[in-house]
C-alpha atoms as a PDB file:
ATOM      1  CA  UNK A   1     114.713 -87.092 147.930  1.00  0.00           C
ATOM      2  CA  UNK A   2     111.375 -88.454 148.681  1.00  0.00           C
ATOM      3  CA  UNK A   3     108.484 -86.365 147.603  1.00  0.00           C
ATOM      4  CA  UNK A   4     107.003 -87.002 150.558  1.00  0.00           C
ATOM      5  CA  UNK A   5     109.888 -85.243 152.682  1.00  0.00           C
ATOM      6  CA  UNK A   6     109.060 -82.074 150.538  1.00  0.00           C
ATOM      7  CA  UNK A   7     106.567 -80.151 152.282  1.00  0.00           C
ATOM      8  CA  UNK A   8     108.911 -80.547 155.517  1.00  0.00           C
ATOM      9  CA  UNK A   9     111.468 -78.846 154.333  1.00  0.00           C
ATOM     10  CA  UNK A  10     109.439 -76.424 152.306  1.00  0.00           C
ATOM     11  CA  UNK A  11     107.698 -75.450 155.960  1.00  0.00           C
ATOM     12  CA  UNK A  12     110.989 -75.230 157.495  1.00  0.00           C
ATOM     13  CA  UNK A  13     112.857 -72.925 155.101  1.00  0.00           C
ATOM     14  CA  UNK A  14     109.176 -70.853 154.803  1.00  0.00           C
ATOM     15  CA  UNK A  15     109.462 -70.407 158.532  1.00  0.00           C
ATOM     16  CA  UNK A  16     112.370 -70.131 159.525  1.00  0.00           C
ATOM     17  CA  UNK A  17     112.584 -66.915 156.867  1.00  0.00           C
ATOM     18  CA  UNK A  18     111.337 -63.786 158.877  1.00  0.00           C
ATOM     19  CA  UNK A  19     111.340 -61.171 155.537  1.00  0.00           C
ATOM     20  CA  UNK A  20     108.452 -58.862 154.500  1.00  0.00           C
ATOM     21  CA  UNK A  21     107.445 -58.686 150.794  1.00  0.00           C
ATOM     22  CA  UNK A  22     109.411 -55.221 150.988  1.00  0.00           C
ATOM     23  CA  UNK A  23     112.814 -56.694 151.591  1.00  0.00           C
ATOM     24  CA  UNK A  24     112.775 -58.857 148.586  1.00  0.00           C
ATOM     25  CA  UNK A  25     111.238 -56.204 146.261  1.00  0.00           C
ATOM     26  CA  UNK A  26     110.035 -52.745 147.506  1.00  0.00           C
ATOM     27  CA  UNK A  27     108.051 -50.871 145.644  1.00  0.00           C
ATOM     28  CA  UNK A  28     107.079 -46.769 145.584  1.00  0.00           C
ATOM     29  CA  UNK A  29     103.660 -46.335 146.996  1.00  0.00           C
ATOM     30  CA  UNK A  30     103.031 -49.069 149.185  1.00  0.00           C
ATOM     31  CA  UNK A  31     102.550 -47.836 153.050  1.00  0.00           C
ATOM     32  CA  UNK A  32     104.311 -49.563 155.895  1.00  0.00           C
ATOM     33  CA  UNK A  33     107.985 -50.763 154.025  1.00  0.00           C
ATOM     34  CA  UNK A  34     110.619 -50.547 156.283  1.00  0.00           C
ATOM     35  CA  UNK A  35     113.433 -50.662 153.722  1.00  0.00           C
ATOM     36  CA  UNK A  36     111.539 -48.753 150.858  1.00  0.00           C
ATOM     37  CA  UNK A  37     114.334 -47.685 148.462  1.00  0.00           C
ATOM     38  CA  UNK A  38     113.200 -47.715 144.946  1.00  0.00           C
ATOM     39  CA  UNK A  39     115.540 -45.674 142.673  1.00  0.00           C
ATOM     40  CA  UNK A  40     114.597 -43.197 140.617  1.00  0.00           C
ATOM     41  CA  UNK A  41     115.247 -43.723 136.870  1.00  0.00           C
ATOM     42  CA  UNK A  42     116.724 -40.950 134.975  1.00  0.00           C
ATOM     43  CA  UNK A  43     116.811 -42.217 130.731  1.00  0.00           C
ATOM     44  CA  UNK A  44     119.100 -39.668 128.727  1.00  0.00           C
ATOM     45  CA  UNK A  45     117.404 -39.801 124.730  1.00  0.00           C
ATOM     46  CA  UNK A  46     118.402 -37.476 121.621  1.00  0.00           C
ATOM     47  CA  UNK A  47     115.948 -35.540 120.115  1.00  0.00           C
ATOM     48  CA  UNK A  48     117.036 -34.150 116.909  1.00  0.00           C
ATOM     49  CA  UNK A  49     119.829 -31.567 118.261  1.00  0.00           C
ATOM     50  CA  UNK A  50     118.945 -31.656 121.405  1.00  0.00           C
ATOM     51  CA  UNK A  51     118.990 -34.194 124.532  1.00  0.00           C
ATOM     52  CA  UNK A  52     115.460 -35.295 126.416  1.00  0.00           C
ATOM     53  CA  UNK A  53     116.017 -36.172 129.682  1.00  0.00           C
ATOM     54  CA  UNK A  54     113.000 -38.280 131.312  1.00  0.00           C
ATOM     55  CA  UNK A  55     112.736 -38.924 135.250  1.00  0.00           C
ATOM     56  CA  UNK A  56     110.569 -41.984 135.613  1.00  0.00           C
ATOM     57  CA  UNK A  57     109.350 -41.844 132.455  1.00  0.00           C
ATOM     58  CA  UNK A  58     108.066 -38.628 132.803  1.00  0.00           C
ATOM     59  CA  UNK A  59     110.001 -35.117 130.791  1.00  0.00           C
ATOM     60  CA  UNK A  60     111.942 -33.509 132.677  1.00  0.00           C
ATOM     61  CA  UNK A  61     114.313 -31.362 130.965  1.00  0.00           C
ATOM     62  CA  UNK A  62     115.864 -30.735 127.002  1.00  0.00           C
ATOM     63  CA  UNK A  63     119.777 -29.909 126.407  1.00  0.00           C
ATOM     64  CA  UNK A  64     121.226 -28.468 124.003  1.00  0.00           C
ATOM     65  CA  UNK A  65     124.188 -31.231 124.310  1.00  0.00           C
ATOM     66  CA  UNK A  66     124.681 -35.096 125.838  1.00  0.00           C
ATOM     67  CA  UNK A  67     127.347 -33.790 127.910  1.00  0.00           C
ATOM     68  CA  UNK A  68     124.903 -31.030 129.541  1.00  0.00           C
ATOM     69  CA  UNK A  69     122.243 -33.585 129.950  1.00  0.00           C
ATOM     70  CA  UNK A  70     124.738 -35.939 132.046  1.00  0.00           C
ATOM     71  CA  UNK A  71     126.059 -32.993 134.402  1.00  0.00           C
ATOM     72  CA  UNK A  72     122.594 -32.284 135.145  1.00  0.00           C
ATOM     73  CA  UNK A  73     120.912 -35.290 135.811  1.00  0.00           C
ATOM     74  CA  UNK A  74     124.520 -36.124 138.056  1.00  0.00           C
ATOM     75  CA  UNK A  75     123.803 -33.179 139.909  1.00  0.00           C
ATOM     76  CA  UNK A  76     119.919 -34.438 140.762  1.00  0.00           C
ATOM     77  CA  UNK A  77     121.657 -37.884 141.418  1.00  0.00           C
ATOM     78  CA  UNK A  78     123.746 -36.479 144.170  1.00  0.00           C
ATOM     79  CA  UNK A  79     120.982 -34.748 145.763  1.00  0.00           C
ATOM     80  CA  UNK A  80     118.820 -38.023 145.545  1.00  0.00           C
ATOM     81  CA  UNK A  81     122.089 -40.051 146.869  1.00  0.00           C
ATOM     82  CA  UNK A  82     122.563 -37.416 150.083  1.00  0.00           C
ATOM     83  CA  UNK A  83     119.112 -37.740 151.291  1.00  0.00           C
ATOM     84  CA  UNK A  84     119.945 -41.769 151.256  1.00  0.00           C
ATOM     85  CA  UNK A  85     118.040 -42.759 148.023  1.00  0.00           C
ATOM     86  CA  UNK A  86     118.680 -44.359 145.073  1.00  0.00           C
ATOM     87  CA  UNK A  87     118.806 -43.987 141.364  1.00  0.00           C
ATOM     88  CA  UNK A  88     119.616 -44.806 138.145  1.00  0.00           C
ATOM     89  CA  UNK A  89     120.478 -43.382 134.706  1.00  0.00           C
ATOM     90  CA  UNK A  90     120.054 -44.790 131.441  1.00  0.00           C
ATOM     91  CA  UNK A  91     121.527 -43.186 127.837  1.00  0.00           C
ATOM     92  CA  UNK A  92     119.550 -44.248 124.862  1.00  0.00           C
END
């Protein structure tokens, strides 16, 4: 292709694309997204005998086992999933 035929189609593809910087990557904290739908990121780490559980990267709980741990942060997943959101979890 010509490199002068370049900036035509690079206007035509740029223009003819109607998104907002929130449908190709929303983030938490900006106002005005319409599809705003960052997940929340549980990590599941072991800590001696016990299990750490962080929600976006900040403590929120110790277990006394792995399996404990999971049910809970399951539990806060479903609540997060019923009121439409979205999140993750992560075992280290």
């Amino acid at each position: 292709m010509p490199p002068d035929r370049l900036p035509d189609i690079m206007v035509y593809i740029t223009s003819s694309v109607d998104l907002g910087w929130d449908d190709i990557w929303p983030t938490a904290g900006e106002t005005g997204l319409v599809h705003e739908n960052v997940p929340v990121r549980f990590r599941i780490t072991p800590r001696g005998p016990n299990w750490e559980v962080f929600r976006n990267t900040a403590f929120w709980g110790i277990f006394q086992s792995r399996s404990e741990a999971d049910t809970s942060v399951r539990a806060a997943m479903g609540e997060i999933f019923s009121l439409g959101g979205a999140a993750q979890v992560h075992f280290a």
